[in-house]
Protein backbone atom coordinates (compact mmCIF):
# COMPACT_ATOMS: atom_id res chain seq x y z
CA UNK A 1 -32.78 -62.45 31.43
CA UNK A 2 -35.31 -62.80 28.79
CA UNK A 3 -38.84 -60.87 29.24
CA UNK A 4 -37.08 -57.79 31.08
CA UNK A 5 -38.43 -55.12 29.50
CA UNK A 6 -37.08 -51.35 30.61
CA UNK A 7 -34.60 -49.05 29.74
CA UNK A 8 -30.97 -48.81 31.43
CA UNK A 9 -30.07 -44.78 32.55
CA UNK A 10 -26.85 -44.47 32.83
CA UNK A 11 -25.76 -41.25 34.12
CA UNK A 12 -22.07 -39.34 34.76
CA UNK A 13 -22.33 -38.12 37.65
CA UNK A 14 -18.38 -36.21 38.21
CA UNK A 15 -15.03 -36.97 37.20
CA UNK A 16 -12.39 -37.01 40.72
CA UNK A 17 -8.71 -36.74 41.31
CA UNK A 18 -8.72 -36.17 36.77
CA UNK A 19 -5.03 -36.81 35.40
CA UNK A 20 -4.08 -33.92 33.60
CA UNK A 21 -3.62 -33.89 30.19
CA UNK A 22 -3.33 -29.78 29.40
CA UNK A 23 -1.06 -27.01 30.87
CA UNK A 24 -2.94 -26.67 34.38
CA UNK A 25 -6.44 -28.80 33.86
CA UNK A 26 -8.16 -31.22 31.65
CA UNK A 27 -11.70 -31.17 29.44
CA UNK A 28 -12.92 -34.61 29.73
CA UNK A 29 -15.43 -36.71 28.43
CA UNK A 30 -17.10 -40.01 28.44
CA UNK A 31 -17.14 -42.14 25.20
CA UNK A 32 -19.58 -45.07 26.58
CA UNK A 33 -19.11 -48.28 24.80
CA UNK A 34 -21.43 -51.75 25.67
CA UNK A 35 -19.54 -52.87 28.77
CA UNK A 36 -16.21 -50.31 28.69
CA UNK A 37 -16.36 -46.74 29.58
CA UNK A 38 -13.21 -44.19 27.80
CA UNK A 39 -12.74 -41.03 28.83
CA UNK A 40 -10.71 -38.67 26.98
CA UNK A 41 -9.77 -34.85 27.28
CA UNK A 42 -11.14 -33.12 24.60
CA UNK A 43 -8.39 -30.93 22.51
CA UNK A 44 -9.55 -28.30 20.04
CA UNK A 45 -6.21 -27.90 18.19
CA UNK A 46 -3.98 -31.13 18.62
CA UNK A 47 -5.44 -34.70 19.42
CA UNK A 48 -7.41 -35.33 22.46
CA UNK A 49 -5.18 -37.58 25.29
CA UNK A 50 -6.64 -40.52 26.80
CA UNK A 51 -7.28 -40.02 30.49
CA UNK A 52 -8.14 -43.62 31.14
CA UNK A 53 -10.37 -46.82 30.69
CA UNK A 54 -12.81 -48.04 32.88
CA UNK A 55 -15.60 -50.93 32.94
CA UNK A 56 -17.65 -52.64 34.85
CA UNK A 57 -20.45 -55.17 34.26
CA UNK A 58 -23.89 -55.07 34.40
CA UNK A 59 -24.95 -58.37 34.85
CA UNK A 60 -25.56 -57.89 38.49
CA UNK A 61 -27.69 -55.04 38.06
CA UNK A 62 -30.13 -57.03 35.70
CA UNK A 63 -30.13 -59.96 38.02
CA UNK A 64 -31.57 -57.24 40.82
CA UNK A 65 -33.97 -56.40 38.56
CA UNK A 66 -35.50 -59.78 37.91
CA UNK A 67 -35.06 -60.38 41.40
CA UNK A 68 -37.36 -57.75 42.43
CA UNK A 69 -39.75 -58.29 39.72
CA UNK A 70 -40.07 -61.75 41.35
CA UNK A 71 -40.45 -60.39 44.94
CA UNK A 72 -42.86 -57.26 44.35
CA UNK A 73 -42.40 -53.94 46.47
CA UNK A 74 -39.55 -52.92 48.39
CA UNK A 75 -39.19 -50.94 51.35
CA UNK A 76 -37.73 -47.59 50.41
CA UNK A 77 -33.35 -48.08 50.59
CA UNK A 78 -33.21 -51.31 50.48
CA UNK A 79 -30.50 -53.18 49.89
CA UNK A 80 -30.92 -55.20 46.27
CA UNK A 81 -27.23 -56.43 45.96
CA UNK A 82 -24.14 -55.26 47.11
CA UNK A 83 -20.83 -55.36 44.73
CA UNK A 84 -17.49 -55.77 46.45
CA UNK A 85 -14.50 -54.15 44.69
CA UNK A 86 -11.78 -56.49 43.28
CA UNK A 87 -9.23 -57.11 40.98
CA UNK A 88 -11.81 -58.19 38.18
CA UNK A 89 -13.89 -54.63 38.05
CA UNK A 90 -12.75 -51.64 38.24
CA UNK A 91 -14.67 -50.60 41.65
CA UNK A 92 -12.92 -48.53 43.36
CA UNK A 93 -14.90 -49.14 46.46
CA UNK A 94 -18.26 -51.66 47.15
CA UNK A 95 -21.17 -50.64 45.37
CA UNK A 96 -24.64 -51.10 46.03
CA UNK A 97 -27.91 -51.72 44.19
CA UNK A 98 -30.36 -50.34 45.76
CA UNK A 99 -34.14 -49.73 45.97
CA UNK A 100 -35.03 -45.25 45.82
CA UNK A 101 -38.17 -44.17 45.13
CA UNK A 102 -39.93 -46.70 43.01
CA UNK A 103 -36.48 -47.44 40.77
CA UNK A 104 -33.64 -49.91 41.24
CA UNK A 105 -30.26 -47.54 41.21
CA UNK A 106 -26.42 -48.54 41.65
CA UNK A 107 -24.46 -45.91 42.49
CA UNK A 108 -20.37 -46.43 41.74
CA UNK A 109 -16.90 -45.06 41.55
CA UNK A 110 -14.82 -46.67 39.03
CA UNK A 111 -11.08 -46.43 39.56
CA UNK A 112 -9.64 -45.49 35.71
CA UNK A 113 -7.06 -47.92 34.64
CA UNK A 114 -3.94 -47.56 32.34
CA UNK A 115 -3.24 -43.50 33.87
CA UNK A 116 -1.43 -42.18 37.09
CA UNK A 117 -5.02 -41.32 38.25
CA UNK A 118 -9.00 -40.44 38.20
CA UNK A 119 -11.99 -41.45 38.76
CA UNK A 120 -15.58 -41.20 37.84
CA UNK A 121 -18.81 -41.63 39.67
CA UNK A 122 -21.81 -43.23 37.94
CA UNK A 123 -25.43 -43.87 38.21
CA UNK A 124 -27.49 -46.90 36.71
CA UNK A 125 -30.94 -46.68 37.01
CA UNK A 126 -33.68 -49.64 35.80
CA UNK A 127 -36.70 -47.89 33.89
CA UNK A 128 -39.32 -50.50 33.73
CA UNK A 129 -41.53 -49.92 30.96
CA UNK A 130 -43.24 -53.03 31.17
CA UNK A 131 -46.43 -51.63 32.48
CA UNK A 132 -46.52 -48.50 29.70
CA UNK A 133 -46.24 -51.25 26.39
CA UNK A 134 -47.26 -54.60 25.77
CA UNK A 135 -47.08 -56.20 22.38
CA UNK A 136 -50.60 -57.16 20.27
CA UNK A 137 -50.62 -57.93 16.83
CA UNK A 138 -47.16 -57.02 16.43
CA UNK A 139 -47.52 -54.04 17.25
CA UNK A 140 -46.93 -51.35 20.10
CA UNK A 141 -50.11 -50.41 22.29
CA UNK A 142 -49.79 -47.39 24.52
């Protein structure tokens, strides 16, 4: 994967079908991690529960993007690489990397693991910066 040169966005999009952890609801958030995802329900006065683990890998995602650095432009939606769910990831259904408006995005829902329930919906997105900075002399030109 050498000479990629972006940024990875990684966005929450919504938590679904939550466990819950306080009398009636929950107060989640996500503690990201390189390659796991925790999510726990924040607690102001007693310590927070764990509402679940989830991960998922983003190999496939960075093999889209060199992949489409090799090919040039897209067409708008198309279809980069598609990710079936299975017993090694935590998809909860197939997910697909996809060409949208001049960025390569892969939307999921990962099914949480170790809990009775919940999910959460996120976004990658690929931020190429490789034609904003190039390297001379060591250092960073704009």
């Amino acid at each position: 994967m050498e000479n990629l040169l972006g940024l990875l966005r990684l966005r929450v999009i919504r938590g679904v079908n939550l466990a819950i952890r306080d009398s009636s609801s929950s107060d989640p958030y996500v503690i990201v991690r390189m390659g796991k995802q925790m999510v726990y329900d924040r607690d102001w006065f007693s310590r927070d529960d764990k509402m679940g683990d989830a991960f998922f890998y983003i190999d496939s995602f960075l093999e889209a993007v060199k992949f489409q650095k090799q090919l040039g432009g897209l067409p708008e939606g198309a279809v980069i690489m598609k990710i079936q769910a299975s017993r090694e990831n935590c998809l909860s259904e197939e997910s697909k990397i996809v060409w949208h408006k001049g960025k390569i995005i892969q939307n999921m829902f990962l099914k949480f693991q170790k809990v009775e329930c919940g999910e959460v919906e996120l976004q990658l997105e690929w931020i190429d910066v490789s034609g904003f900075l190039s390297m001379e002399d060591g250092g960073v030109v704009y």
